[in-house]
C-alpha atoms as a PDB file:
ATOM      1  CA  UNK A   1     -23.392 -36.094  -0.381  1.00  0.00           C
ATOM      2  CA  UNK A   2     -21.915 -34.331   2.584  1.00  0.00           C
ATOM      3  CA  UNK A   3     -20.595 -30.525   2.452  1.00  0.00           C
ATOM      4  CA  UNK A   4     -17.536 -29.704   2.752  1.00  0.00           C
ATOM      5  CA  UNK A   5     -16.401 -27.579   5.569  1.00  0.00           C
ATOM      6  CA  UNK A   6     -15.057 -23.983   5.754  1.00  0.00           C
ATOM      7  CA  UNK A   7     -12.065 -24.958   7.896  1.00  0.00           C
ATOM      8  CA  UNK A   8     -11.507 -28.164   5.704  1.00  0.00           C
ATOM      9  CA  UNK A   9     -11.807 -25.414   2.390  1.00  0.00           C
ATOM     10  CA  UNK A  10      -8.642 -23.809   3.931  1.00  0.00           C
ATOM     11  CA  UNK A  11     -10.412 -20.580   6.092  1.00  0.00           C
ATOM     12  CA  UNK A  12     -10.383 -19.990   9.205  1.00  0.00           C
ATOM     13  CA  UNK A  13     -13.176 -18.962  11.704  1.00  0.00           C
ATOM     14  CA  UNK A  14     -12.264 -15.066  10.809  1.00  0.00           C
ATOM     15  CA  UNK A  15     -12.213 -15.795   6.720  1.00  0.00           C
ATOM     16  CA  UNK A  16      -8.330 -14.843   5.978  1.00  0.00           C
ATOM     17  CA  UNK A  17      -7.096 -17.714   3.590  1.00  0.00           C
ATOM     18  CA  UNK A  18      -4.364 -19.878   5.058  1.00  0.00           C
ATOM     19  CA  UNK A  19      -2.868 -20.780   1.617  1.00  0.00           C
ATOM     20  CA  UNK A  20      -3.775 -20.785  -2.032  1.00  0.00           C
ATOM     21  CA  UNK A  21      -4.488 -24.153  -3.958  1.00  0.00           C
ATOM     22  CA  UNK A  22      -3.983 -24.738  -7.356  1.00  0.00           C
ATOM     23  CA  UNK A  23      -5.603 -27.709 -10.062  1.00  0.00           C
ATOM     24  CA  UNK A  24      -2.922 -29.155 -11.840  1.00  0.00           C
ATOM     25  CA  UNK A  25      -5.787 -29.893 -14.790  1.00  0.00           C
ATOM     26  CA  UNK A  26      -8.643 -26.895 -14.451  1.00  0.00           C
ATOM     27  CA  UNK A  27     -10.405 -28.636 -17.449  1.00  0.00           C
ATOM     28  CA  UNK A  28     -10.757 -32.453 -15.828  1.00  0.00           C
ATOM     29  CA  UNK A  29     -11.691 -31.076 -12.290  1.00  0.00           C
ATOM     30  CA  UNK A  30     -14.667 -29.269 -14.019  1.00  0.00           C
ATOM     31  CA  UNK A  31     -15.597 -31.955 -16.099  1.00  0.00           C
ATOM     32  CA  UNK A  32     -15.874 -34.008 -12.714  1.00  0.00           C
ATOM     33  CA  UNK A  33     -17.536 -31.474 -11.036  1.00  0.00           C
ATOM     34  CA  UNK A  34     -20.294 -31.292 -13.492  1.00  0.00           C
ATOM     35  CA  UNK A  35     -20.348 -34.965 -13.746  1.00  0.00           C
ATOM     36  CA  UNK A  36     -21.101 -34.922  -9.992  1.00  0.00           C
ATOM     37  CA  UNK A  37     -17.581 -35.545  -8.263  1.00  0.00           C
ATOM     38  CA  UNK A  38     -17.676 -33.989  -4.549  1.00  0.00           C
ATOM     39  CA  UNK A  39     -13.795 -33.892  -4.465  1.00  0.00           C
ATOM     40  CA  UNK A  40     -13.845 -31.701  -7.365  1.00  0.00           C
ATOM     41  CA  UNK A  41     -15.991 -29.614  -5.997  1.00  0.00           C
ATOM     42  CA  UNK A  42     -13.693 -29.809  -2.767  1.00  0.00           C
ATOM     43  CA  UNK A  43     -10.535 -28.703  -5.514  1.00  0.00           C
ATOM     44  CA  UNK A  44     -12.379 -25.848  -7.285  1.00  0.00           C
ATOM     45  CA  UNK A  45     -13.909 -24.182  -3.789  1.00  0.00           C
ATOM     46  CA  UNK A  46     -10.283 -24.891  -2.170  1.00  0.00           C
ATOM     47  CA  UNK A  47      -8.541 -22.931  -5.198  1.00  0.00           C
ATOM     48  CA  UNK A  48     -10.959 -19.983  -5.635  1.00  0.00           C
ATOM     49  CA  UNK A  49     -11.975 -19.436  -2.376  1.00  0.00           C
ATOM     50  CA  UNK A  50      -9.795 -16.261  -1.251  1.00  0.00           C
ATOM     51  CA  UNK A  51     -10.991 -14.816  -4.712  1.00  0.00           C
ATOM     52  CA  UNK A  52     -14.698 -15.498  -3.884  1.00  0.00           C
ATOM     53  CA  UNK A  53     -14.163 -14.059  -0.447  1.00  0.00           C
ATOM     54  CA  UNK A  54     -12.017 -10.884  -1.474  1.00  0.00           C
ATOM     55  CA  UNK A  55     -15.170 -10.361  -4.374  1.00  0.00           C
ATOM     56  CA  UNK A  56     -17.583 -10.588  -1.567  1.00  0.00           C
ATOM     57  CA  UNK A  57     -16.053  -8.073   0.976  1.00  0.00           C
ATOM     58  CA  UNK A  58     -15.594  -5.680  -1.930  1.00  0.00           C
ATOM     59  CA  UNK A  59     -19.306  -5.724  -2.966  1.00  0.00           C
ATOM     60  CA  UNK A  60     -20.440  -5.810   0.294  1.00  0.00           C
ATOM     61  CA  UNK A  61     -17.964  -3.148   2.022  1.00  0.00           C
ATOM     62  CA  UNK A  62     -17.842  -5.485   5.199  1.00  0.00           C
ATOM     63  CA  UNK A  63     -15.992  -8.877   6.112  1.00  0.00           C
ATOM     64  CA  UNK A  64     -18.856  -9.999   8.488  1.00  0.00           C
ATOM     65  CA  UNK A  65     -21.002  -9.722   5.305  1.00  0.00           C
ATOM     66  CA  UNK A  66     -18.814 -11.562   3.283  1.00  0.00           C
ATOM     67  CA  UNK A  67     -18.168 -14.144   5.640  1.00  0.00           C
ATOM     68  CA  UNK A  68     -22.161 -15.072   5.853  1.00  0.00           C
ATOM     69  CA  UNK A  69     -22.144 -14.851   2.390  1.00  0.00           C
ATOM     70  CA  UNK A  70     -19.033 -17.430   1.653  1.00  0.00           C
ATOM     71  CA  UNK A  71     -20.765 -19.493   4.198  1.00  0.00           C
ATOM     72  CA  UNK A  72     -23.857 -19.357   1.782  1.00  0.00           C
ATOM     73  CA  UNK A  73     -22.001 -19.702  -1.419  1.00  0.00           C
ATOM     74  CA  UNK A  74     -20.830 -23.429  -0.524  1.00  0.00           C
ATOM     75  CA  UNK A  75     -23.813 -24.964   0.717  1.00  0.00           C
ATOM     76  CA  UNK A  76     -25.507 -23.819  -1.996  1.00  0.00           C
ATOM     77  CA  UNK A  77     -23.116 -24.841  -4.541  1.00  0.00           C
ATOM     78  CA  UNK A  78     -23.423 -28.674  -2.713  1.00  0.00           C
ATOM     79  CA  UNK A  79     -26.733 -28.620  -3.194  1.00  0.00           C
ATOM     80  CA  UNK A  80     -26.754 -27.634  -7.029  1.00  0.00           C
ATOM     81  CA  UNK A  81     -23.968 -30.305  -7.387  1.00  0.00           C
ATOM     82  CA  UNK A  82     -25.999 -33.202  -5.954  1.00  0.00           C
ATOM     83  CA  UNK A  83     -29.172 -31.820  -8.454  1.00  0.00           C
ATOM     84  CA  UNK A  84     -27.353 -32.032 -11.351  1.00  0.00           C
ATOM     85  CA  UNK A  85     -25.490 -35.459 -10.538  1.00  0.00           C
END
């Protein structure tokens, strides 16, 4: 299973948020997601992604920071979604 990129997630090289993306049904895109579904994970990461960022330059008091640690947070995330598929 391939990650999906920052820029394709909707940030750019700097971190600001182009636009905010919203699941039509929250409840089926998790269910896929734990059930192993890559897009979902694609849907979820696309539609909380400013939030995780703006979370991460709070508790870290710097952007730079937060932007290493958004670029963390997805890998990661991939590879707990293709242990648990």
């Amino acid at each position: 299973m391939g990650v999906v990129g920052i820029e394709a997630g909707g940030l750019t090289n700097n971190m600001i948020p182009r636009k905010q993306h919203t699941i039509d049904n929250l409840d089926e895109t998790v269910q896929k997601f734990r059930q192993g579904s890559a897009e979902a994970f694609s849907m979820l990461y696309k539609a909380y992604q400013q939030r995780v960022y703006r979370y991460c330059v709070k508790m870290m008091g710097s952007e730079a920071q937060a932007k290493d640690a958004v670029k963390t947070f997805l890998p990661g995330c991939s590879q707990l979604l293709a242990i648990h598929a």
